[in-house]
N, C-alpha and C. Protein backbone atom coordinates (compact mmCIF):
# COMPACT_ATOMS: atom_id res chain seq x y z
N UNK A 1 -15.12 17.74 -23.57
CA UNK A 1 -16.17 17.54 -22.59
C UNK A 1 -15.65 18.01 -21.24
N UNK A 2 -16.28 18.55 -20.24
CA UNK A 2 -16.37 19.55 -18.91
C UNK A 2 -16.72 18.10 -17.99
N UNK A 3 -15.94 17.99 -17.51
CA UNK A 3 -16.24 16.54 -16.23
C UNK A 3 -15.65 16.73 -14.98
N UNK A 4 -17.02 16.84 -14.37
CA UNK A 4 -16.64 16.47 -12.69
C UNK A 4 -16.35 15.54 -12.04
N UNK A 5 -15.49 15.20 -11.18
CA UNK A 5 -15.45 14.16 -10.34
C UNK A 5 -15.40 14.08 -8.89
N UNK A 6 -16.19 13.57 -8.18
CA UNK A 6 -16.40 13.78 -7.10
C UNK A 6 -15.95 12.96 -5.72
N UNK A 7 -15.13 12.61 -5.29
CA UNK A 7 -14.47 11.35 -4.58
C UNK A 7 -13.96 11.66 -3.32
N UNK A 8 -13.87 11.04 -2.14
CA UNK A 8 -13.25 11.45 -1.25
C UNK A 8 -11.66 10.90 -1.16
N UNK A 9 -11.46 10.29 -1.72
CA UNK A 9 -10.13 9.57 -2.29
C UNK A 9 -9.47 10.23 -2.82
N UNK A 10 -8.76 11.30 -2.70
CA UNK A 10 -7.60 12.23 -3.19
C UNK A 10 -7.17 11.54 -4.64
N UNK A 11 -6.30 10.35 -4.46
CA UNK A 11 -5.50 9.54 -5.24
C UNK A 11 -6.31 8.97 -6.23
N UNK A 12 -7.76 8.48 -5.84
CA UNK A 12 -8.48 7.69 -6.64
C UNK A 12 -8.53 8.83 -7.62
N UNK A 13 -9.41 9.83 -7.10
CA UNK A 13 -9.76 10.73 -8.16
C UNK A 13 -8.88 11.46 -9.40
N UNK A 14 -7.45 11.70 -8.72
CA UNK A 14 -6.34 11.74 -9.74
C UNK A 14 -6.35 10.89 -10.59
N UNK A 15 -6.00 9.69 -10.79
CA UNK A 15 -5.96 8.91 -11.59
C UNK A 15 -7.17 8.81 -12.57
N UNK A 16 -7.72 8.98 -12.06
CA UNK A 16 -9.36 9.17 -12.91
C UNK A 16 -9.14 10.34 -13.87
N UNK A 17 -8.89 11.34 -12.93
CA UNK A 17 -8.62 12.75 -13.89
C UNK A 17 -7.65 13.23 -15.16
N UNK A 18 -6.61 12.08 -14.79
CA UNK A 18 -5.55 12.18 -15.41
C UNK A 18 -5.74 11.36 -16.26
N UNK A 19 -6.59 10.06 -16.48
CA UNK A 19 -6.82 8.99 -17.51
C UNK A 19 -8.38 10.07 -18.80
N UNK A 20 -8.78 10.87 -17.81
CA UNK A 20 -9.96 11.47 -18.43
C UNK A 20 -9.04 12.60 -19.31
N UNK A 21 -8.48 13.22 -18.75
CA UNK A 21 -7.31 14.29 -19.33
C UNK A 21 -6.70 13.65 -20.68
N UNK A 22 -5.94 12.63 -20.69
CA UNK A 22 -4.99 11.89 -21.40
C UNK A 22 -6.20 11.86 -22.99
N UNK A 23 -7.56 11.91 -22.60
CA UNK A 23 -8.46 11.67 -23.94
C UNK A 23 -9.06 12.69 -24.19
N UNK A 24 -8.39 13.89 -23.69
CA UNK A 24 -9.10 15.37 -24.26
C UNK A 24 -10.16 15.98 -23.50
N UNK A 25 -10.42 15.25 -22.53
CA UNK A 25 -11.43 16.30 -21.55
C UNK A 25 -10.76 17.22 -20.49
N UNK A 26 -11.71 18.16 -20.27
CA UNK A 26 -11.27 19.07 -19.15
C UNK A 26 -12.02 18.21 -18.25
N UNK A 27 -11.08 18.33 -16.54
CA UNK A 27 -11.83 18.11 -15.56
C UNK A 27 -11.73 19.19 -14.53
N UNK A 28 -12.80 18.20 -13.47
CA UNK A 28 -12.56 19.36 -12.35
C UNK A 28 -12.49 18.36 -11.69
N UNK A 29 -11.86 18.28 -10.15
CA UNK A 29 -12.09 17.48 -9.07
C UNK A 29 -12.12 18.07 -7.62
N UNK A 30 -13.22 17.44 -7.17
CA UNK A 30 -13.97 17.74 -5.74
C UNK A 30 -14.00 16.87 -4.48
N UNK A 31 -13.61 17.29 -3.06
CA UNK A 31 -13.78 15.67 -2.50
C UNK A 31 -14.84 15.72 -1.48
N UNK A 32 -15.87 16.32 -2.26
CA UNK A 32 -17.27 16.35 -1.40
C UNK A 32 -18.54 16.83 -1.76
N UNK A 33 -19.57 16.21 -1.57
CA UNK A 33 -21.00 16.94 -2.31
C UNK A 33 -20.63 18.23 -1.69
N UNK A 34 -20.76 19.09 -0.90
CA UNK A 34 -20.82 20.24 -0.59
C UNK A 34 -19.97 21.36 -1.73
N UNK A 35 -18.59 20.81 -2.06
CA UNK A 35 -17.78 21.58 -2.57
C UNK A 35 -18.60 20.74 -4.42
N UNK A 36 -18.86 20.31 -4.51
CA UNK A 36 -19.49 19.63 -6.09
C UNK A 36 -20.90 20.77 -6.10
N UNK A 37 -22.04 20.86 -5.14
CA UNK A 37 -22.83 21.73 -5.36
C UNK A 37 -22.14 22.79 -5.39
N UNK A 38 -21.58 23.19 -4.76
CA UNK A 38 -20.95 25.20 -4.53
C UNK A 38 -20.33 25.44 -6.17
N UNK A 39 -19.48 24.24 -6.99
CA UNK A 39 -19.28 24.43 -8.14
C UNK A 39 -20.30 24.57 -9.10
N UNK A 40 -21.08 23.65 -8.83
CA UNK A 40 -21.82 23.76 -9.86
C UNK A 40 -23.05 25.29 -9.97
N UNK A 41 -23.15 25.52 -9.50
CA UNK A 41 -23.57 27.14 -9.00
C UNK A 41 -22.60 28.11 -10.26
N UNK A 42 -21.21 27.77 -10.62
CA UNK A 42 -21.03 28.49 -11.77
C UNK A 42 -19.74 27.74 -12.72
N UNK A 43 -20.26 26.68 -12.94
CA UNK A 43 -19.85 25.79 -14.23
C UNK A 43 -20.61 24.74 -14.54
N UNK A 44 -20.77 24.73 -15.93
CA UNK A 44 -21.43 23.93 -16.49
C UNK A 44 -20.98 22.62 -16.98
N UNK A 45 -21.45 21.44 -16.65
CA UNK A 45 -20.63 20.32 -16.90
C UNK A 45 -21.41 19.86 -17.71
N UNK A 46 -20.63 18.43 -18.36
CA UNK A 46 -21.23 17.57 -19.17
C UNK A 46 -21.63 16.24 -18.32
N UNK A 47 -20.87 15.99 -18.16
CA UNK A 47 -20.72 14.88 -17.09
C UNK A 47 -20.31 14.75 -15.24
N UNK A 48 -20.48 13.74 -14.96
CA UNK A 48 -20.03 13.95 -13.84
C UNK A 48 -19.38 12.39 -12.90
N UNK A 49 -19.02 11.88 -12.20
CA UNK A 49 -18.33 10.83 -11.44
C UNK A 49 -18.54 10.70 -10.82
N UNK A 50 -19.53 10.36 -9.31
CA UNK A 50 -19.68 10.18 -8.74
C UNK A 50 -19.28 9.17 -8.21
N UNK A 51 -18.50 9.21 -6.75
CA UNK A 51 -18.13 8.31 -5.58
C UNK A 51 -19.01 8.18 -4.15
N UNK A 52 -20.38 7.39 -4.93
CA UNK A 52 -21.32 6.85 -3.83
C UNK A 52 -21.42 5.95 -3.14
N UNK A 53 -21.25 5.78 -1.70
CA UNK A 53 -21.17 4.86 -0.85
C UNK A 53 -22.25 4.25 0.29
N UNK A 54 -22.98 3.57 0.29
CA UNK A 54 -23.91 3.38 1.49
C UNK A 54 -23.17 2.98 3.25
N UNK A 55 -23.56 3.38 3.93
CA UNK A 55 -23.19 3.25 5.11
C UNK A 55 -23.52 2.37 5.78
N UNK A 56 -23.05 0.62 6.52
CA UNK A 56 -23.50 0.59 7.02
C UNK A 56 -24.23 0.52 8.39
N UNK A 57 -25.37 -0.06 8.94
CA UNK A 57 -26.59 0.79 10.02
C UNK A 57 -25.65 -0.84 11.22
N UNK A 58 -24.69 -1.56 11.02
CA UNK A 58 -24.34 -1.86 11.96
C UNK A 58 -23.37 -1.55 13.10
């Protein structure tokens, strides 16, 4: 399986990648929607990881 992960967490996302790796997937890792869209423009994934955060308005 082709898996993205998307995190601004350098470290987080390693570990992720490397636990996803260890069970036979390929990954990719990104530390930003901008650079996650520009990929996906020419690879096809199966999955994906997302590191979504709300901001908050105080």
């Amino acid at each position: 399986m082709e898996i993205m992960i998307v995190d601004d967490e350098p470290q987080v996302a390693e570990v992720l990648a490397t636990s996803l790796k260890r069970q036979g997937h390929s990954t990719t890792v990104v530390h930003s929607g901008r650079e996650a869209l520009d990929r996906l423009k020419s690879v096809a994934f199966d999955a994906m990881f997302l590191d979504v955060s709300r901001r908050s308005k105080t």
